[in-house]
C-alpha atoms as a PDB file:
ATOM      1  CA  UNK A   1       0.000   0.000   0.000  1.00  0.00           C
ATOM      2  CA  UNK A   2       1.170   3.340  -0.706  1.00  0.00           C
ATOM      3  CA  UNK A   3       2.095   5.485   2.154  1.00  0.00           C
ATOM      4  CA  UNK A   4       0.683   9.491   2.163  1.00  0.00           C
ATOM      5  CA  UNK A   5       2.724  11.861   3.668  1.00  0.00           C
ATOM      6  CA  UNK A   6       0.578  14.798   2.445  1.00  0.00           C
ATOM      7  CA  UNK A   7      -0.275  17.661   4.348  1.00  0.00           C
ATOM      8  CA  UNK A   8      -3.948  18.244   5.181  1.00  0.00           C
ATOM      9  CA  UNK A   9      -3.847  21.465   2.791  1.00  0.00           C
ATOM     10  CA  UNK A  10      -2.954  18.749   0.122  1.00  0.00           C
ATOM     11  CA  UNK A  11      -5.816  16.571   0.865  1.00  0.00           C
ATOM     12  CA  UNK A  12      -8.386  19.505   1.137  1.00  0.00           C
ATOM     13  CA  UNK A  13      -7.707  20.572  -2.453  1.00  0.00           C
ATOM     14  CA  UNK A  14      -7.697  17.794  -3.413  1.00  0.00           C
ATOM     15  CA  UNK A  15     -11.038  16.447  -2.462  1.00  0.00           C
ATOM     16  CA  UNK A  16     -12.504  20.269  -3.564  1.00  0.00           C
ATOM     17  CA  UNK A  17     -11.543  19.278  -7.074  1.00  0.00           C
ATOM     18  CA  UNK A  18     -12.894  16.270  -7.011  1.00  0.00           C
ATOM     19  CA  UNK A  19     -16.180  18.157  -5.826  1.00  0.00           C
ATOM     20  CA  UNK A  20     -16.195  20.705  -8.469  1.00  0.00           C
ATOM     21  CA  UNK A  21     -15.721  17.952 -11.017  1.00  0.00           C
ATOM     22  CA  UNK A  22     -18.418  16.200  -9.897  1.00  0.00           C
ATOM     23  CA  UNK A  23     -20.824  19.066  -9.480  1.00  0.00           C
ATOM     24  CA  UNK A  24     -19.574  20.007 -13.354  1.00  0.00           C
ATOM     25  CA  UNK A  25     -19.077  16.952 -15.196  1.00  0.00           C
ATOM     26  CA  UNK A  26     -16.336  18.027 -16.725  1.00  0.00           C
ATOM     27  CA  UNK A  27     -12.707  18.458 -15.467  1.00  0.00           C
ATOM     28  CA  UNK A  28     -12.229  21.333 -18.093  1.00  0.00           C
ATOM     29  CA  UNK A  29     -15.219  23.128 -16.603  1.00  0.00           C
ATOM     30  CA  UNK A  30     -13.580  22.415 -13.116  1.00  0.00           C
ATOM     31  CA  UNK A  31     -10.264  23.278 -13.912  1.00  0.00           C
ATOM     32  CA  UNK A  32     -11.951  26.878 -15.414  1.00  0.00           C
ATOM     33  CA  UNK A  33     -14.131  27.225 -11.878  1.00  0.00           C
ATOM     34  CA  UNK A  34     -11.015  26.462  -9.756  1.00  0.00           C
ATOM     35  CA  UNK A  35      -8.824  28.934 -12.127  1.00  0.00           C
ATOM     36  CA  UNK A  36      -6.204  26.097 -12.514  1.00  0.00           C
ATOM     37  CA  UNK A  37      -4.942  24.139 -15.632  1.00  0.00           C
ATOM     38  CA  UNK A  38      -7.062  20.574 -16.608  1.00  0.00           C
ATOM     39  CA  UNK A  39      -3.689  18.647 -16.005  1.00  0.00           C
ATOM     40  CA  UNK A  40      -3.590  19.689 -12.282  1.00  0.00           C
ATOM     41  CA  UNK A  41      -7.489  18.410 -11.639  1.00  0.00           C
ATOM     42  CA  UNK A  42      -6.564  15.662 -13.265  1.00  0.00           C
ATOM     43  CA  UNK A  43      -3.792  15.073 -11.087  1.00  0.00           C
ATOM     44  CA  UNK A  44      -6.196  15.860  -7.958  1.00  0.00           C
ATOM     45  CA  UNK A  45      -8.013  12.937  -9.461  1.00  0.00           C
ATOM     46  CA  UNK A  46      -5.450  10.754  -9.973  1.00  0.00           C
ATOM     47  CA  UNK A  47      -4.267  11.675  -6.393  1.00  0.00           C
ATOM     48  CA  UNK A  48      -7.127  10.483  -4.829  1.00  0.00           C
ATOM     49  CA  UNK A  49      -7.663   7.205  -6.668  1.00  0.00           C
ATOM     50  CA  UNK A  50      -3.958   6.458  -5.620  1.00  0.00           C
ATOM     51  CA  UNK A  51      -4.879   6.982  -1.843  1.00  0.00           C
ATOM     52  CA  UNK A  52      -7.870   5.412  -1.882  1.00  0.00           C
ATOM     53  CA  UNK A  53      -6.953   2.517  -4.657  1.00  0.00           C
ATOM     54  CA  UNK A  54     -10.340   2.467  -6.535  1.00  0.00           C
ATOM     55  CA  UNK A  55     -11.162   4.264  -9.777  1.00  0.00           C
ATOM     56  CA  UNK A  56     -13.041   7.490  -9.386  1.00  0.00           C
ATOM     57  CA  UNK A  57     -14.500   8.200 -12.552  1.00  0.00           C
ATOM     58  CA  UNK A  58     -14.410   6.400 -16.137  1.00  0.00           C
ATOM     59  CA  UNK A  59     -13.156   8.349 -19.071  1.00  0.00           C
ATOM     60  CA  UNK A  60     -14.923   7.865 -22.262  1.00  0.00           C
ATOM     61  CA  UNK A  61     -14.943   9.996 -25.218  1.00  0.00           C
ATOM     62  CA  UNK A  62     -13.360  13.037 -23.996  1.00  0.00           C
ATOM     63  CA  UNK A  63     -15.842  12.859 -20.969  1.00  0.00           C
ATOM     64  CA  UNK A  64     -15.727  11.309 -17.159  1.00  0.00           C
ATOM     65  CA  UNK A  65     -18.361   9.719 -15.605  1.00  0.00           C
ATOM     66  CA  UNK A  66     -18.268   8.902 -11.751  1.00  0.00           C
ATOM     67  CA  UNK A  67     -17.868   5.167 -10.377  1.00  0.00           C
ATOM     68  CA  UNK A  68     -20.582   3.970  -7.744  1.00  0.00           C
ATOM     69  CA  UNK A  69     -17.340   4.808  -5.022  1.00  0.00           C
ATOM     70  CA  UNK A  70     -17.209   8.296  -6.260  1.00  0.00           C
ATOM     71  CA  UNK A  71     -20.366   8.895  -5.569  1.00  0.00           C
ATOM     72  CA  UNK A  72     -20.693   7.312  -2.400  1.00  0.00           C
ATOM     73  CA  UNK A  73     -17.211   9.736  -2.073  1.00  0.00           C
ATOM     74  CA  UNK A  74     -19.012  12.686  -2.921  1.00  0.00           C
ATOM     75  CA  UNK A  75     -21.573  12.596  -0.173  1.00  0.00           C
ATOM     76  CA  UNK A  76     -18.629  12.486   2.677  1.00  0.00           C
ATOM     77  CA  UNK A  77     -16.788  15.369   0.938  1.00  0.00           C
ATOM     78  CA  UNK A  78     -19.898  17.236   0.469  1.00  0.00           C
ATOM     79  CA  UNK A  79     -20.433  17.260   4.316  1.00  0.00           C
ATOM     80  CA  UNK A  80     -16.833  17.786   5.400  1.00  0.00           C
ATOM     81  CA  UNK A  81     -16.426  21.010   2.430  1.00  0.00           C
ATOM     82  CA  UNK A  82     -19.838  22.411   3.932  1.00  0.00           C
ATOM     83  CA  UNK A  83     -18.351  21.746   7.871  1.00  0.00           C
ATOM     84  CA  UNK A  84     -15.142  24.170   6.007  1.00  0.00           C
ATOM     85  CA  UNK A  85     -17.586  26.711   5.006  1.00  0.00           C
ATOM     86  CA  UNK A  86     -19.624  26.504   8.335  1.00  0.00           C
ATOM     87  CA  UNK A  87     -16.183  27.109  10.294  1.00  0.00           C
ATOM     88  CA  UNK A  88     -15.007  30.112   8.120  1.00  0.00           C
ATOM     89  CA  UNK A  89     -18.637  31.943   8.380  1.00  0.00           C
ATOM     90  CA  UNK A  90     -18.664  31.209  12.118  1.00  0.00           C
ATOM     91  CA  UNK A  91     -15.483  32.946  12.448  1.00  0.00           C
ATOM     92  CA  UNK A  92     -15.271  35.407   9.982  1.00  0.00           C
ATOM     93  CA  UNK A  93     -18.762  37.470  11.670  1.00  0.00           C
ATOM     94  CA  UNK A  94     -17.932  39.744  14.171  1.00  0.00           C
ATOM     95  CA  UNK A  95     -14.119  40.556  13.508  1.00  0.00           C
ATOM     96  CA  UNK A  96     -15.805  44.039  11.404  1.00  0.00           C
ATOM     97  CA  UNK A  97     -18.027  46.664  12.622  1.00  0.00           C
ATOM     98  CA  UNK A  98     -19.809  46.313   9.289  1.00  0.00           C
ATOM     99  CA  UNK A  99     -21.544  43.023  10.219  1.00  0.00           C
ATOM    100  CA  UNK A 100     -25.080  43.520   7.689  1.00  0.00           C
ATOM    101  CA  UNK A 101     -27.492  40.678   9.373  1.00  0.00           C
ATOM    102  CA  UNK A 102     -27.743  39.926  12.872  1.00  0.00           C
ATOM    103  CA  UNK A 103     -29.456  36.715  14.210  1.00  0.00           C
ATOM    104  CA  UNK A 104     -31.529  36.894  17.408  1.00  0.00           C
ATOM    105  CA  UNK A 105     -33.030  34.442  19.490  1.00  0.00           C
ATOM    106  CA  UNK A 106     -35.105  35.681  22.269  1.00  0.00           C
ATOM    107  CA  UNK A 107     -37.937  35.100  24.895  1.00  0.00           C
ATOM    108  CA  UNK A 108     -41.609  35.616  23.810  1.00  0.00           C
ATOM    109  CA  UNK A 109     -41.930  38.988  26.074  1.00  0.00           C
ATOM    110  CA  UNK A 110     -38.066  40.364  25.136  1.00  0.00           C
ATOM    111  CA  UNK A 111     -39.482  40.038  21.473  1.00  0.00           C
ATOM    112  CA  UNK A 112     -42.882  41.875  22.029  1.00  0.00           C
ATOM    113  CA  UNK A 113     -41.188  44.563  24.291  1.00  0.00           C
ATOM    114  CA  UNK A 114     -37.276  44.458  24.716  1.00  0.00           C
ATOM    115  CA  UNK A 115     -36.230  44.011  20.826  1.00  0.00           C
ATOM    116  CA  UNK A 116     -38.067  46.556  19.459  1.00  0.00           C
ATOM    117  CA  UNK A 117     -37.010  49.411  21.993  1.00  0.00           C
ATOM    118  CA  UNK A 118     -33.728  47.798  21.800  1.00  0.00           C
ATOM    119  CA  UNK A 119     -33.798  47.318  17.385  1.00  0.00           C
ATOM    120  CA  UNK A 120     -34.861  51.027  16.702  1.00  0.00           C
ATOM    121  CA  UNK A 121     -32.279  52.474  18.570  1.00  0.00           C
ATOM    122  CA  UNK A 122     -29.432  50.436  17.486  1.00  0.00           C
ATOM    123  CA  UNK A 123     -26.863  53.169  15.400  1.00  0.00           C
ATOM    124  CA  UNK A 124     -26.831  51.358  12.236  1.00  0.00           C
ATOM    125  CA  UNK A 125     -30.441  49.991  12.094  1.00  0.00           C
ATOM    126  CA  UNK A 126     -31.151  51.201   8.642  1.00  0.00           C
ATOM    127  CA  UNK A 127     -28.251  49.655   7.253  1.00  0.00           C
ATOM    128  CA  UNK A 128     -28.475  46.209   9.139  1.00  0.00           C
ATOM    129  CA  UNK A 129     -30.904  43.486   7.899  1.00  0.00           C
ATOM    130  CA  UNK A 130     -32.401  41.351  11.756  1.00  0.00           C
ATOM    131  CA  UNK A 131     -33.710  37.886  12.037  1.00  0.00           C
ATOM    132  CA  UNK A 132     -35.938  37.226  15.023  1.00  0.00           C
ATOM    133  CA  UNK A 133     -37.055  34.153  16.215  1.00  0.00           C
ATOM    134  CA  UNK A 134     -38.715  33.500  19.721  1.00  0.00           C
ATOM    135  CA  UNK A 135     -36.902  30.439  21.435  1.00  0.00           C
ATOM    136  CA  UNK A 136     -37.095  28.866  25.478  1.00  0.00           C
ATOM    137  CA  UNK A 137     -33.630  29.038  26.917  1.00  0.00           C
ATOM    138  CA  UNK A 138     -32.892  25.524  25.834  1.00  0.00           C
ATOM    139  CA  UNK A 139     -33.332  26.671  22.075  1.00  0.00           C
ATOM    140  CA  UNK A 140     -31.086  29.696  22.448  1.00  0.00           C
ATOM    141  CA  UNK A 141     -28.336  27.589  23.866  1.00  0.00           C
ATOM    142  CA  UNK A 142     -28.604  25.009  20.742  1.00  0.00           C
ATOM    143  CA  UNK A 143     -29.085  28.087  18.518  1.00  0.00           C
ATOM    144  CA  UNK A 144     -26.157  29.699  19.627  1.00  0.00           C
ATOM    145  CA  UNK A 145     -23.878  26.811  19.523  1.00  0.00           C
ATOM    146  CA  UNK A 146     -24.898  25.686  16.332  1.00  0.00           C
ATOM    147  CA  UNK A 147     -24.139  29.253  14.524  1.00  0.00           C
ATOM    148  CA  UNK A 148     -28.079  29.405  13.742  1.00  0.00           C
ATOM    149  CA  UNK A 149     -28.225  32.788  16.257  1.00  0.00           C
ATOM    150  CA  UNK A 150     -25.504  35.494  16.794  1.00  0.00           C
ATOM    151  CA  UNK A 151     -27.060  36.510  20.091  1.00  0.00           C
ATOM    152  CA  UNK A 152     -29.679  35.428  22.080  1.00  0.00           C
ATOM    153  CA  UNK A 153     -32.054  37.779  25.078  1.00  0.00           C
ATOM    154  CA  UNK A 154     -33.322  35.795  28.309  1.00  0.00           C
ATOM    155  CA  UNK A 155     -34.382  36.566  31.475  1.00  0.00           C
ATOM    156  CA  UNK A 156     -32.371  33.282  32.840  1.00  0.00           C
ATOM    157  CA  UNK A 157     -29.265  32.310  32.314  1.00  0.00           C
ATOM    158  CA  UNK A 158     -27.692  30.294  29.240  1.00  0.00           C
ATOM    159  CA  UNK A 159     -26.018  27.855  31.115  1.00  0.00           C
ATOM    160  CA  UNK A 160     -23.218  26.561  28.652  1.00  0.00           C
ATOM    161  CA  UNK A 161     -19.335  26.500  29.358  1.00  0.00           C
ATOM    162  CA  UNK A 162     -19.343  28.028  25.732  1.00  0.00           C
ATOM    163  CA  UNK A 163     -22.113  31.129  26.336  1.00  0.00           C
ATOM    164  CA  UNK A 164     -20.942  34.176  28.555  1.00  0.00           C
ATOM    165  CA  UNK A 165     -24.604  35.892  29.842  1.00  0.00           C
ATOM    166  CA  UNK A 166     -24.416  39.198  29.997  1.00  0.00           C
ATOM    167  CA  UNK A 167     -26.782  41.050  32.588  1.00  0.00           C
ATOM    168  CA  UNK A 168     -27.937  44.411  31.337  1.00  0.00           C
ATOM    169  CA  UNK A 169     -30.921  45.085  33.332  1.00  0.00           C
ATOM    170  CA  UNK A 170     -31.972  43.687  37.170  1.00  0.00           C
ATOM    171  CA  UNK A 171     -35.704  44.965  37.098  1.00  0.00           C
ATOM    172  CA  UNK A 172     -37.653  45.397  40.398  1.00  0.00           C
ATOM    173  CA  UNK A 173     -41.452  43.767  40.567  1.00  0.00           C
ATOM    174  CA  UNK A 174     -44.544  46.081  40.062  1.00  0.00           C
ATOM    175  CA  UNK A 175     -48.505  45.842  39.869  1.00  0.00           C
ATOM    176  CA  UNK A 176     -49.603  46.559  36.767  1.00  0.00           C
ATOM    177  CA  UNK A 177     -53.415  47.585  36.865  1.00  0.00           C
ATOM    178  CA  UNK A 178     -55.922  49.414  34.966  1.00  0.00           C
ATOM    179  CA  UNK A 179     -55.937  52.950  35.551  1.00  0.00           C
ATOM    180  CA  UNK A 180     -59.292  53.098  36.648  1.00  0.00           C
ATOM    181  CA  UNK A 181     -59.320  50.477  38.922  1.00  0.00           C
ATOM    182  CA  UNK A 182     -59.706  51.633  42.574  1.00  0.00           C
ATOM    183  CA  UNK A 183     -55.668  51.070  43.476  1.00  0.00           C
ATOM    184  CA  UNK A 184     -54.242  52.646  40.887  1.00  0.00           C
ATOM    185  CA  UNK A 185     -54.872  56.290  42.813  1.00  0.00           C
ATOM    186  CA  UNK A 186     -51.963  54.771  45.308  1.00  0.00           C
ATOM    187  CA  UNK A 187     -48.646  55.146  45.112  1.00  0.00           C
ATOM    188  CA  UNK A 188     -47.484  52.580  46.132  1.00  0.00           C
ATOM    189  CA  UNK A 189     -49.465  49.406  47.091  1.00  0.00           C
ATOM    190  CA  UNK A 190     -48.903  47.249  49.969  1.00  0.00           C
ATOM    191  CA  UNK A 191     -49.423  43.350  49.689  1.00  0.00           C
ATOM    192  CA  UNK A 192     -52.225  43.587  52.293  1.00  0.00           C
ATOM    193  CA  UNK A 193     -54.013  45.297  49.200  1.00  0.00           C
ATOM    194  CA  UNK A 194     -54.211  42.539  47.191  1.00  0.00           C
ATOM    195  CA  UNK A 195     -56.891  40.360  49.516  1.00  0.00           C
ATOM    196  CA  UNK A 196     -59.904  39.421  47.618  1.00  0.00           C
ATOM    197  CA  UNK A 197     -58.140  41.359  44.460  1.00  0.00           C
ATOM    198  CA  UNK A 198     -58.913  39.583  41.141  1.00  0.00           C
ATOM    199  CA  UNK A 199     -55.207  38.937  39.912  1.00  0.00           C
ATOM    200  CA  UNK A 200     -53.544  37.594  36.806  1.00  0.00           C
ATOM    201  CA  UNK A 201     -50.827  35.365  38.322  1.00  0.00           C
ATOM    202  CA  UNK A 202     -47.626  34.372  36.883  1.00  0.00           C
ATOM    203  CA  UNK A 203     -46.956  30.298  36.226  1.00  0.00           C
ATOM    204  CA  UNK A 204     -45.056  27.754  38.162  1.00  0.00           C
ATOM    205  CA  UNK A 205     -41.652  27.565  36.288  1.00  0.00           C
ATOM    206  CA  UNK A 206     -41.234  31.696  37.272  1.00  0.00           C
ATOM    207  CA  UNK A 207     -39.069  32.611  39.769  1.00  0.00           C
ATOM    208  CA  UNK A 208     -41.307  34.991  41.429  1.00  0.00           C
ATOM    209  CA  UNK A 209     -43.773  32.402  41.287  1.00  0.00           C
ATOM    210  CA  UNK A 210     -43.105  30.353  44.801  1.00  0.00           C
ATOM    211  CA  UNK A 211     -42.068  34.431  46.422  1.00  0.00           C
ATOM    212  CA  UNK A 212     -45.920  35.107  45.008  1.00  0.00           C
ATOM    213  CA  UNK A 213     -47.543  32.573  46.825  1.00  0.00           C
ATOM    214  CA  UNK A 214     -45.327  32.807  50.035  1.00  0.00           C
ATOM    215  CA  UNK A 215     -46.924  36.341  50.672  1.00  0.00           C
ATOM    216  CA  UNK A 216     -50.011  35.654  49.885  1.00  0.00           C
ATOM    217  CA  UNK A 217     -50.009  32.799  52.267  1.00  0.00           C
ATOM    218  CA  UNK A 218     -48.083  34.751  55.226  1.00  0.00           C
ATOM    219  CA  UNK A 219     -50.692  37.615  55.410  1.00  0.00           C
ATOM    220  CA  UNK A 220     -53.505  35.073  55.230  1.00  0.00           C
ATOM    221  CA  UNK A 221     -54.752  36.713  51.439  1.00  0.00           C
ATOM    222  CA  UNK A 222     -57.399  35.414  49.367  1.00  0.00           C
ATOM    223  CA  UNK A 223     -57.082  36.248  45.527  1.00  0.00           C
ATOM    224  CA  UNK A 224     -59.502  36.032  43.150  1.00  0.00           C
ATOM    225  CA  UNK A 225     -57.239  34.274  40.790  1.00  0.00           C
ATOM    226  CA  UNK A 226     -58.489  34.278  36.893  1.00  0.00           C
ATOM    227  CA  UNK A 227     -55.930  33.546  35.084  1.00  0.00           C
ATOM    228  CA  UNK A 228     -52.207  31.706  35.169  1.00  0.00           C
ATOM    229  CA  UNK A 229     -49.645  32.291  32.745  1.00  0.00           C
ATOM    230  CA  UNK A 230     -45.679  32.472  31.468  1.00  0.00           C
ATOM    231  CA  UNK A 231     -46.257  35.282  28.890  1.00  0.00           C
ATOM    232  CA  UNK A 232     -45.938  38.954  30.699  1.00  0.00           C
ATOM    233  CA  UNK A 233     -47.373  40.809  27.207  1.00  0.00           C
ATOM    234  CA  UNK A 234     -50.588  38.242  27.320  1.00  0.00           C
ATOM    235  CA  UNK A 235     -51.229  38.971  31.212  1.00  0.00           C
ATOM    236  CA  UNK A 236     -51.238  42.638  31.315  1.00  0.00           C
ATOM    237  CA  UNK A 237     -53.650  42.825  28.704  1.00  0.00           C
ATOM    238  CA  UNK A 238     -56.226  40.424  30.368  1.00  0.00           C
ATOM    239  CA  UNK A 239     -55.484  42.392  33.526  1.00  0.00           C
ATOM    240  CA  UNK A 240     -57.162  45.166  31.270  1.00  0.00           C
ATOM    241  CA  UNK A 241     -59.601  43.328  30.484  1.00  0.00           C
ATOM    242  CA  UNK A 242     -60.831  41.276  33.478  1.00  0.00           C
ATOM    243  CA  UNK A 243     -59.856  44.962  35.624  1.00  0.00           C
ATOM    244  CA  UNK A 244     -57.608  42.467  37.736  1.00  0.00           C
ATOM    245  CA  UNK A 245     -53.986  43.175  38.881  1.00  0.00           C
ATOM    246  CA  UNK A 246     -50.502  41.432  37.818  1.00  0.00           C
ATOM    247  CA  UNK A 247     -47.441  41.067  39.265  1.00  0.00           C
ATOM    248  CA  UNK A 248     -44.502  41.823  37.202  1.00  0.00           C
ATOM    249  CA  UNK A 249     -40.867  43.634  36.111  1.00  0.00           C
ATOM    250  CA  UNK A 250     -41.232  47.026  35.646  1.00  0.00           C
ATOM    251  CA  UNK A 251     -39.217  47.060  32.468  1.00  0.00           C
ATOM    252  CA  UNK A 252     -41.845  45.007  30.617  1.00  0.00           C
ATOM    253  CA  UNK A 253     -44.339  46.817  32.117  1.00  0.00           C
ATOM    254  CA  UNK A 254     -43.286  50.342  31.723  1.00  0.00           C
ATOM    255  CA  UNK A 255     -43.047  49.276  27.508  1.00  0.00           C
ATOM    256  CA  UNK A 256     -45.968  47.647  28.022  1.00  0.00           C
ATOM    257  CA  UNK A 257     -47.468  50.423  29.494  1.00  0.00           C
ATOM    258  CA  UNK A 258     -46.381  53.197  27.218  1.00  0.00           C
ATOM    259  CA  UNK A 259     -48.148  50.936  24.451  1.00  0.00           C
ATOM    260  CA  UNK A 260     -51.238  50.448  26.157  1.00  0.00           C
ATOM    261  CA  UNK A 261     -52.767  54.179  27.791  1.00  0.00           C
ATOM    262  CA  UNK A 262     -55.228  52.057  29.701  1.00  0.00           C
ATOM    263  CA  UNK A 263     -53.073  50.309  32.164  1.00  0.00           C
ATOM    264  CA  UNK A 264     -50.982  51.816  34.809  1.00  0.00           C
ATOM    265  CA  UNK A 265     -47.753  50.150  36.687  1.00  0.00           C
ATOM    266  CA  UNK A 266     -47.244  51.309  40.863  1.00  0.00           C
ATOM    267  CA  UNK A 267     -44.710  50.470  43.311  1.00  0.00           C
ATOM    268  CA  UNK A 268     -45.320  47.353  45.423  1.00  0.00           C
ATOM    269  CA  UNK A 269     -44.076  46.337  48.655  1.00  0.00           C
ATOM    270  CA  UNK A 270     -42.694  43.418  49.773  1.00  0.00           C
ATOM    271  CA  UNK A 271     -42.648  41.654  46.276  1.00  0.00           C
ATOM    272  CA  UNK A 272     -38.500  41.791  46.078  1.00  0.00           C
ATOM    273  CA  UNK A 273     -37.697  39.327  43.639  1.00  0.00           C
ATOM    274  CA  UNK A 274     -35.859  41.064  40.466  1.00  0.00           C
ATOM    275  CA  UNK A 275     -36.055  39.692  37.184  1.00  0.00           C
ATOM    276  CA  UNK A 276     -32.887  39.816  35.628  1.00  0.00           C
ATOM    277  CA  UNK A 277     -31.965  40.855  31.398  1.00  0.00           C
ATOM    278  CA  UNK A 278     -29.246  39.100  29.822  1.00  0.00           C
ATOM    279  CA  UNK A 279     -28.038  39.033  26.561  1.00  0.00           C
ATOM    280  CA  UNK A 280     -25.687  36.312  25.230  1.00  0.00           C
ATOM    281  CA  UNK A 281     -23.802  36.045  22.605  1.00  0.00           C
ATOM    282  CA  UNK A 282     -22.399  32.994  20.416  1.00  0.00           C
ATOM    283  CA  UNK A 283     -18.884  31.615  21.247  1.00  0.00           C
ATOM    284  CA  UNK A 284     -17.521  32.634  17.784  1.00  0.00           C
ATOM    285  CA  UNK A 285     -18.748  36.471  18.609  1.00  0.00           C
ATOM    286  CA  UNK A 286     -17.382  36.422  21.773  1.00  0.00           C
ATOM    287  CA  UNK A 287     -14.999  39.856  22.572  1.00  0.00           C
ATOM    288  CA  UNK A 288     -15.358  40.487  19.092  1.00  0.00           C
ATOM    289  CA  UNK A 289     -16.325  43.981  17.570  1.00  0.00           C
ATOM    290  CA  UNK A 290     -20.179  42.800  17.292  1.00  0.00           C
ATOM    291  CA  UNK A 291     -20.098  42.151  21.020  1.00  0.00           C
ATOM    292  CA  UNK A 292     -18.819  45.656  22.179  1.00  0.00           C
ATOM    293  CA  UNK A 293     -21.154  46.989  19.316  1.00  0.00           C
ATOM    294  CA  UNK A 294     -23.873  45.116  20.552  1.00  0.00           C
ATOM    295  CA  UNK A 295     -23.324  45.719  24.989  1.00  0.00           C
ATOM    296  CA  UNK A 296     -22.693  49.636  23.759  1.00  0.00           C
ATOM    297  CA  UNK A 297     -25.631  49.696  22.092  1.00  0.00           C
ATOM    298  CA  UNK A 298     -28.028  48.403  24.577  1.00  0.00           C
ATOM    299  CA  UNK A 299     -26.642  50.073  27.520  1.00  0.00           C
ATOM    300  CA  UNK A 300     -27.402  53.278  25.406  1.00  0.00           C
ATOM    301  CA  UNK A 301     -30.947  52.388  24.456  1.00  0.00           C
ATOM    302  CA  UNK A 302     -31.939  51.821  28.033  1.00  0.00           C
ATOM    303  CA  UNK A 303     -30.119  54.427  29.518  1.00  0.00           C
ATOM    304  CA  UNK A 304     -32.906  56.804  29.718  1.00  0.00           C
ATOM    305  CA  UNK A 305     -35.035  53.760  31.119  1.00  0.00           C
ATOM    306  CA  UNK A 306     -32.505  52.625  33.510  1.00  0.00           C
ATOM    307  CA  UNK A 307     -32.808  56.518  34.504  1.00  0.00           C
ATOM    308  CA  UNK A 308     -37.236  56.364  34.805  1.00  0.00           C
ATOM    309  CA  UNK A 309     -37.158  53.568  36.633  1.00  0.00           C
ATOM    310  CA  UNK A 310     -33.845  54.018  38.846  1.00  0.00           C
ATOM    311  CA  UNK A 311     -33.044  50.056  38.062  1.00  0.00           C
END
């Protein structure tokens, strides 16, 4: 058997010509794709059959057509050349300012509220092409990882070795209420307020949830309780329209707020869980122009915010 010695380099072009001429047909349409001569595809070819000791393609006629093994062949190159082109587009974004499309990933209430305050006030947002998709923190981390998302936006977390988290906003609870309703002319409500209140409450996998029902049950409170649910955005409107009271961030529901003239937010005491705003970015991002773009950026666009509602 002969022995290969060859670098890696050596192997890569020549399994790329072997691609091209089976994509063409034709090593003279190769050899004019890959801007070299027919003799050197030819001697890609003849390379290959060497290493591997089985003919590649049969030449008839001024023509080559590809064995059974070359095609078999081709489907293993196919997936390594597209794993090359994977690795160079992984990390080739972020090393410019001038990156044109940026991936997000994000929670269903950071993209009703968040992203939008966040998109419009991003410095290049004319120029810049975004692709949004809502995703559960286990989808952001697989999303991330797998170079389908540049950066992802969760209130938990992205627990990876590979993801750094990035907290940009700790946001204090409030009782978001309709502005007619009878405890909206206080200030600030206390939890003893809320007995025999019709809430909206949030669901069992929220952190605030257990806190929630820990109050409730230490000042001996009875809630009228309507409705349970994970989504902030679908909450506060019920809370509208059942004139009941929910128990949220203030970030989402100051946006939420300045959206919807009907509802008002106020101070609550005792309700001291925060609810935390990361953003994360992909590994191949990571301390790369895009990321210091992209933390510069958002501090900015909640600045004034961060100001409002002294988080």
């Amino acid at each position: 058997m002969v022995k290969h010695k060859d670098s890696k380099l050596a192997h890569l072009k020549s399994l790329e010509a072997f691609a091209v001429v089976m994509e063409s047909g034709s090593i003279t349409k190769a050899a004019n794709e890959l801007g070299v001569t027919q003799p050197s595809v030819s001697q890609h070819i003849q390379r290959l059959e060497n290493i591997f000791e089985t003919d590649l393609f049969i030449r008839r006629n001024g023509r080559v057509f590809p064995t059974e093994r070359a095609k078999i062949l081709f489907e293993d190159v196919e997936e390594l050349l597209s794993g090359v082109d994977k690795t160079f587009s992984k990390w080739r974004r972020g090393q410019t300012r001038e990156v044109s499309q940026l991936r997000i990933c994000a929670s269903f209430s950071n993209c009703s509220l968040v992203l939008p305050h966040l998109l419009t006030k991003l410095p290049r947002q004319n120029s810049m092409h975004f692709q949004v998709t809502s995703a559960s923190v286990e989808e952001s981390i697989t999303a991330l990882i797998d170079n389908r998302a540049d950066v992802a936006f969760q209130t938990k977390p992205l627990d990876h070795s590979s993801i750094e988290n990035n907290l940009f906003i700790a946001a204090r609870q409030v009782c978001v209420l309709p502005k007619n309703h009878p405890l909206a002319k206080k200030e600030i409500i206390s939890a003893t307020d809320l007995d025999q209140q019709k809430m909206i409450s949030v669901s069992k996998g929220d952190p605030c949830y257990q806190e929630h029902r820990d109050i409730l049950r230490r000042h001996g409170l009875k809630i009228q309780n309507l409705l349970e649910t994970p989504y902030s955005t679908l909450a506060m409107q019920m809370a509208e329209e059942f004139n009941a009271l929910y128990i949220g961030n203030i970030l989402i529901a100051e946006l939420f707020c300045q959206k919807n003239p009907g509802l008002v937010w106020r101070e609550i005491d005792e309700f001291d869980q925060k609810t935390n705003f990361y953003f994360a970015v992909s590994p191949w991002l990571k301390n790369s122009d895009t990321e210091q773009e992209l933390a510069h950026s958002i501090q900015d666009a909640f600045a004034d915010l961060s100001t409002k509602l002294m988080l």
